[in-house]
C-alpha atoms as a PDB file:
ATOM      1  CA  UNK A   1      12.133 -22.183 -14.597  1.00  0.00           C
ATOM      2  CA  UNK A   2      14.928 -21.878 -11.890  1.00  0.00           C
ATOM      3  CA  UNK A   3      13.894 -23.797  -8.986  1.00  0.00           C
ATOM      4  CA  UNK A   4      17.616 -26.530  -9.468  1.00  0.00           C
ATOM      5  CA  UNK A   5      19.395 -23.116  -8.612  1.00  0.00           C
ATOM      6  CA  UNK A   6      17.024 -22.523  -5.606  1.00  0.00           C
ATOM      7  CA  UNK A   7      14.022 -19.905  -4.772  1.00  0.00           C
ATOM      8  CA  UNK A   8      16.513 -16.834  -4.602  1.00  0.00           C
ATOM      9  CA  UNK A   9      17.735 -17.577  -8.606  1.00  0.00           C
ATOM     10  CA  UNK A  10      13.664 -17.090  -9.283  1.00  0.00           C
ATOM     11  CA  UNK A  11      13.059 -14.083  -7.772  1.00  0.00           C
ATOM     12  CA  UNK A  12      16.727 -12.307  -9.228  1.00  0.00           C
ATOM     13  CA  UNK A  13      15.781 -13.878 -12.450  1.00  0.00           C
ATOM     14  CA  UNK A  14      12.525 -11.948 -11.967  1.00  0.00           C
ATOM     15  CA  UNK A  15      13.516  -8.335 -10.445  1.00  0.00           C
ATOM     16  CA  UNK A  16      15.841  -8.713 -13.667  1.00  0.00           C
ATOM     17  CA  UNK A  17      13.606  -8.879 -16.207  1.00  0.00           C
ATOM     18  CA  UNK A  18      10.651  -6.561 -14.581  1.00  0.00           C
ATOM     19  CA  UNK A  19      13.317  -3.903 -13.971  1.00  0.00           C
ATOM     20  CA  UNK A  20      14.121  -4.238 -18.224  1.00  0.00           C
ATOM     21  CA  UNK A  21      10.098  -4.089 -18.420  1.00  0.00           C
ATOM     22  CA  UNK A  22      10.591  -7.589 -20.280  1.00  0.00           C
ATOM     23  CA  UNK A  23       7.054  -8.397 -19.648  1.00  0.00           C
ATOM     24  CA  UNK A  24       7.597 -11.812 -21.509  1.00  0.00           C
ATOM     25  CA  UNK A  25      10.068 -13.249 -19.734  1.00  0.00           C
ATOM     26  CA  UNK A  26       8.898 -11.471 -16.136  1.00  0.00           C
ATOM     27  CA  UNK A  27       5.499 -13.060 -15.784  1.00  0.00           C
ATOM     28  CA  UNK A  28       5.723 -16.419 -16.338  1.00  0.00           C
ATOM     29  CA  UNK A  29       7.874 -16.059 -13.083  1.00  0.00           C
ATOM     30  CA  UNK A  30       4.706 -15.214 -11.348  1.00  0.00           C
ATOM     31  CA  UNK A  31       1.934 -18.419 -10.570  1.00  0.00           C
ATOM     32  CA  UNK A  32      -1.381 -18.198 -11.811  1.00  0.00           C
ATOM     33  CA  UNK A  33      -2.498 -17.432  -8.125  1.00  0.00           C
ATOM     34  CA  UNK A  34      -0.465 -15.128  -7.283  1.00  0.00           C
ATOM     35  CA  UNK A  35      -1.005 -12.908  -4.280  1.00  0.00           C
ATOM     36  CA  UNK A  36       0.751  -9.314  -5.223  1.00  0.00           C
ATOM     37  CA  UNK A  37       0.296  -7.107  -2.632  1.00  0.00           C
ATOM     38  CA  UNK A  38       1.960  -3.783  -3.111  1.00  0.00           C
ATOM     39  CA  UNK A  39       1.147  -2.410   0.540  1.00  0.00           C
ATOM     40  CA  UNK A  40       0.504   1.085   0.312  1.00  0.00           C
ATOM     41  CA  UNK A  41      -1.463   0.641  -2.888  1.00  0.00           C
ATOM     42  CA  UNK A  42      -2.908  -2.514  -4.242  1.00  0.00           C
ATOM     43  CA  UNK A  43      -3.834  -6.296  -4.183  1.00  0.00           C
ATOM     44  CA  UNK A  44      -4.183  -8.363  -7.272  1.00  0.00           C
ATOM     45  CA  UNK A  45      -3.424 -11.809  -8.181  1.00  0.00           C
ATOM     46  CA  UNK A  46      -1.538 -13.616 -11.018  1.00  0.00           C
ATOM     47  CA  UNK A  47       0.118 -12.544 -13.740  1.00  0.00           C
ATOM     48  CA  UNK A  48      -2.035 -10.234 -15.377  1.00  0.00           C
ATOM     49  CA  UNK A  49      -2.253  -8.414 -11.842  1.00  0.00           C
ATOM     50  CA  UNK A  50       0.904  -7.472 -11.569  1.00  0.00           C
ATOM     51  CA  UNK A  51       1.687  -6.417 -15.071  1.00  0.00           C
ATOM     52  CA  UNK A  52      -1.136  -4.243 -14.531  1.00  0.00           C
ATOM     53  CA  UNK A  53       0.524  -2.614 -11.889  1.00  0.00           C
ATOM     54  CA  UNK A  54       3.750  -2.846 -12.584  1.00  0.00           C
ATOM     55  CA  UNK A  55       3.263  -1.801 -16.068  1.00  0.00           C
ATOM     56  CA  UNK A  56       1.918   1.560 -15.922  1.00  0.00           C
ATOM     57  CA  UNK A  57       4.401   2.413 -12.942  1.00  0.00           C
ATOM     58  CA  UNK A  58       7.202   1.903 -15.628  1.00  0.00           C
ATOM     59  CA  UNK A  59       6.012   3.408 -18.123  1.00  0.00           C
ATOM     60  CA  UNK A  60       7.724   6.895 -18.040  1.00  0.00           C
ATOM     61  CA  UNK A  61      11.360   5.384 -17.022  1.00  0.00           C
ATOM     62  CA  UNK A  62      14.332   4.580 -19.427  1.00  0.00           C
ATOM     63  CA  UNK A  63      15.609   2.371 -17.115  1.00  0.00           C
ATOM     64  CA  UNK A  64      15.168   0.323 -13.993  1.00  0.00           C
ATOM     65  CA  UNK A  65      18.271  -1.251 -11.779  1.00  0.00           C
ATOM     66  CA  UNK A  66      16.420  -3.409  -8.546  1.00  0.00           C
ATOM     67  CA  UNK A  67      19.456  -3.673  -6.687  1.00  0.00           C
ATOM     68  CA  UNK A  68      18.956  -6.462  -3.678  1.00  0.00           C
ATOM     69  CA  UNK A  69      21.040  -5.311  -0.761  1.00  0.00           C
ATOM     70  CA  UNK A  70      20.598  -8.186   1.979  1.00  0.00           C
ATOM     71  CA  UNK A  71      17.976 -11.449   1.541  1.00  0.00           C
ATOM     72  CA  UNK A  72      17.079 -13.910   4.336  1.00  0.00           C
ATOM     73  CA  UNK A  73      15.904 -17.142   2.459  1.00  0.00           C
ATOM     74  CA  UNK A  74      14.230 -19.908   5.124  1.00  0.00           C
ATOM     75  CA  UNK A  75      12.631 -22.617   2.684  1.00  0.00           C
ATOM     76  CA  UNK A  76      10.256 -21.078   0.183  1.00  0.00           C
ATOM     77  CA  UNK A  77      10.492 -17.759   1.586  1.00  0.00           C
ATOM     78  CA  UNK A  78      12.925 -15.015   0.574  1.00  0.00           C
ATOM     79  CA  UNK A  79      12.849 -11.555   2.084  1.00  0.00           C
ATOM     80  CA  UNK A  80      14.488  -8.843   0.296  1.00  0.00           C
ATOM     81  CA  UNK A  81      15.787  -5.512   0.771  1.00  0.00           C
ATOM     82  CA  UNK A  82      16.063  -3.566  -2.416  1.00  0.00           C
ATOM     83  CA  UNK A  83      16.748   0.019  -3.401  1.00  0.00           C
ATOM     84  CA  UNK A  84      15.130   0.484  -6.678  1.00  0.00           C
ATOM     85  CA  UNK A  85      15.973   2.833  -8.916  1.00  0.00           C
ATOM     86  CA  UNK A  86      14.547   4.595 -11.435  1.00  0.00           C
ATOM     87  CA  UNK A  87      16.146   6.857 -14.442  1.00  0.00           C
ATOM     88  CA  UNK A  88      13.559   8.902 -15.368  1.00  0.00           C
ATOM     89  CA  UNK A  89      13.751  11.695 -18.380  1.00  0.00           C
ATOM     90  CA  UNK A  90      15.888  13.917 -16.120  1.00  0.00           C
ATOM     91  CA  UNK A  91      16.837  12.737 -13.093  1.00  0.00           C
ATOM     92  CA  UNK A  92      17.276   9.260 -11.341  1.00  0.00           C
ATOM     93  CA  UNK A  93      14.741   8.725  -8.288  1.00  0.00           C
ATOM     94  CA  UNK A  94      15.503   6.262  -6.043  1.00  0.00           C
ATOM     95  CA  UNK A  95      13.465   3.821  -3.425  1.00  0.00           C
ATOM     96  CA  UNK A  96      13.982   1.735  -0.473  1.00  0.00           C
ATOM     97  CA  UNK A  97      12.057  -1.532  -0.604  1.00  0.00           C
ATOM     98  CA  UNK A  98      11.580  -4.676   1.379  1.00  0.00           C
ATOM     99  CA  UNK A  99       9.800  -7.287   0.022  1.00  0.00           C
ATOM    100  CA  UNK A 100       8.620 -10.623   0.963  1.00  0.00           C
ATOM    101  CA  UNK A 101       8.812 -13.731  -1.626  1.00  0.00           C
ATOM    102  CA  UNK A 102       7.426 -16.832  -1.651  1.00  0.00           C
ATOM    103  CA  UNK A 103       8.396 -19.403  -4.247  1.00  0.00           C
ATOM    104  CA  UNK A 104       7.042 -22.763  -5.186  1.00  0.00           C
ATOM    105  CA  UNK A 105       8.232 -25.058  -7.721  1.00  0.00           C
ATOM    106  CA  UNK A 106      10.673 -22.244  -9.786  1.00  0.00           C
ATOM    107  CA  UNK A 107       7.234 -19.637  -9.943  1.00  0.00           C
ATOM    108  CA  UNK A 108       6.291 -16.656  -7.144  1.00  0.00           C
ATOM    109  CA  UNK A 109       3.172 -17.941  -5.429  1.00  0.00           C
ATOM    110  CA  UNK A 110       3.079 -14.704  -3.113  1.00  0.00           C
ATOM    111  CA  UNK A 111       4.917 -11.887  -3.133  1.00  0.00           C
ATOM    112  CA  UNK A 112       4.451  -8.345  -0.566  1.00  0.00           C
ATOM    113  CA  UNK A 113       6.125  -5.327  -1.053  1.00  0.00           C
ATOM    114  CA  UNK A 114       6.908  -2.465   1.518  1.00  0.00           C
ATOM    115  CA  UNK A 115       7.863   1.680   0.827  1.00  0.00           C
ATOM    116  CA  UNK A 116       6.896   4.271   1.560  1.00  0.00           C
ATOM    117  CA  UNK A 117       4.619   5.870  -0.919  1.00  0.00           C
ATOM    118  CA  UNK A 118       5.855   9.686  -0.328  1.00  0.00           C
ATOM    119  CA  UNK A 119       9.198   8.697  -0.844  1.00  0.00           C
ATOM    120  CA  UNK A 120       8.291   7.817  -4.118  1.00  0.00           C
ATOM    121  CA  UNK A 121       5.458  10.215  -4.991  1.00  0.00           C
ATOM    122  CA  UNK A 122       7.250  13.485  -4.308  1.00  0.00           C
ATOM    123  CA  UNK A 123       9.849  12.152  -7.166  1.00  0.00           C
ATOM    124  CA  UNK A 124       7.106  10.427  -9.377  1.00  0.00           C
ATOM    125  CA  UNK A 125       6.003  12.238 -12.583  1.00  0.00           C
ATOM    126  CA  UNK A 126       2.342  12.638 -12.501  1.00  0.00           C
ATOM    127  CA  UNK A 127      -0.187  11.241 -14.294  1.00  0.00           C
END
């Protein structure tokens, strides 16, 4: 994948393609055992796991920009801080992130993310 360009190059290559809800190129970023752990809402594992919650959350935007604002990278972990933003049908909603990456051989093999879930909700179409 990208691990000659180094752990950070996998998980930019990644945020890239999830934010264009490129599904194809996205998950093969993610290991087999995969640990996603969204914190305020879910744990799943591998690459089915976190289309199926990424997915759905996507579903009702037109587009997706997962800025990273600072990282810390100490060998196959990379912390981000994001602000991910959403364009929704009439408005553009906005959320603070920090996430925790780790990456083995080019592929995620854990991955946690922090928000806070009423940032997000009071913005959030519903179901």
């Amino acid at each position: 994948m990208t691990e000659s360009a180094g752990p950070m190059a996998t998980i930019e290559a990644f945020l890239k393609a999830a934010g264009e809800k490129d599904w194809e190129t996205a998950l093969p970023f993610i290991s087999d055992d995969c640990e996603y752990v969204n914190i305020p809402m879910s744990r799943v594992k591998g690459p089915a796991g976190v289309r199926a919650v990424l997915e759905p959350f996507f579903a009702p935007t037109i587009e997706n920009d997962l800025k990273v604002v600072q990282t810390i990278i100490q060998g196959d972990w990379v912390f981000t801080e994001r602000l991910d933003r959403h364009r929704l049908p009439d408005k553009w909603v906005e959320l603070p992130v920090a996430g925790m990456f780790q990456v083995r051989d080019g592929k995620i093999t854990a991955w946690r993310e922090y928000f806070d879930l009423a940032t997000i909700m009071k913005e959030w179409p519903s179901a």
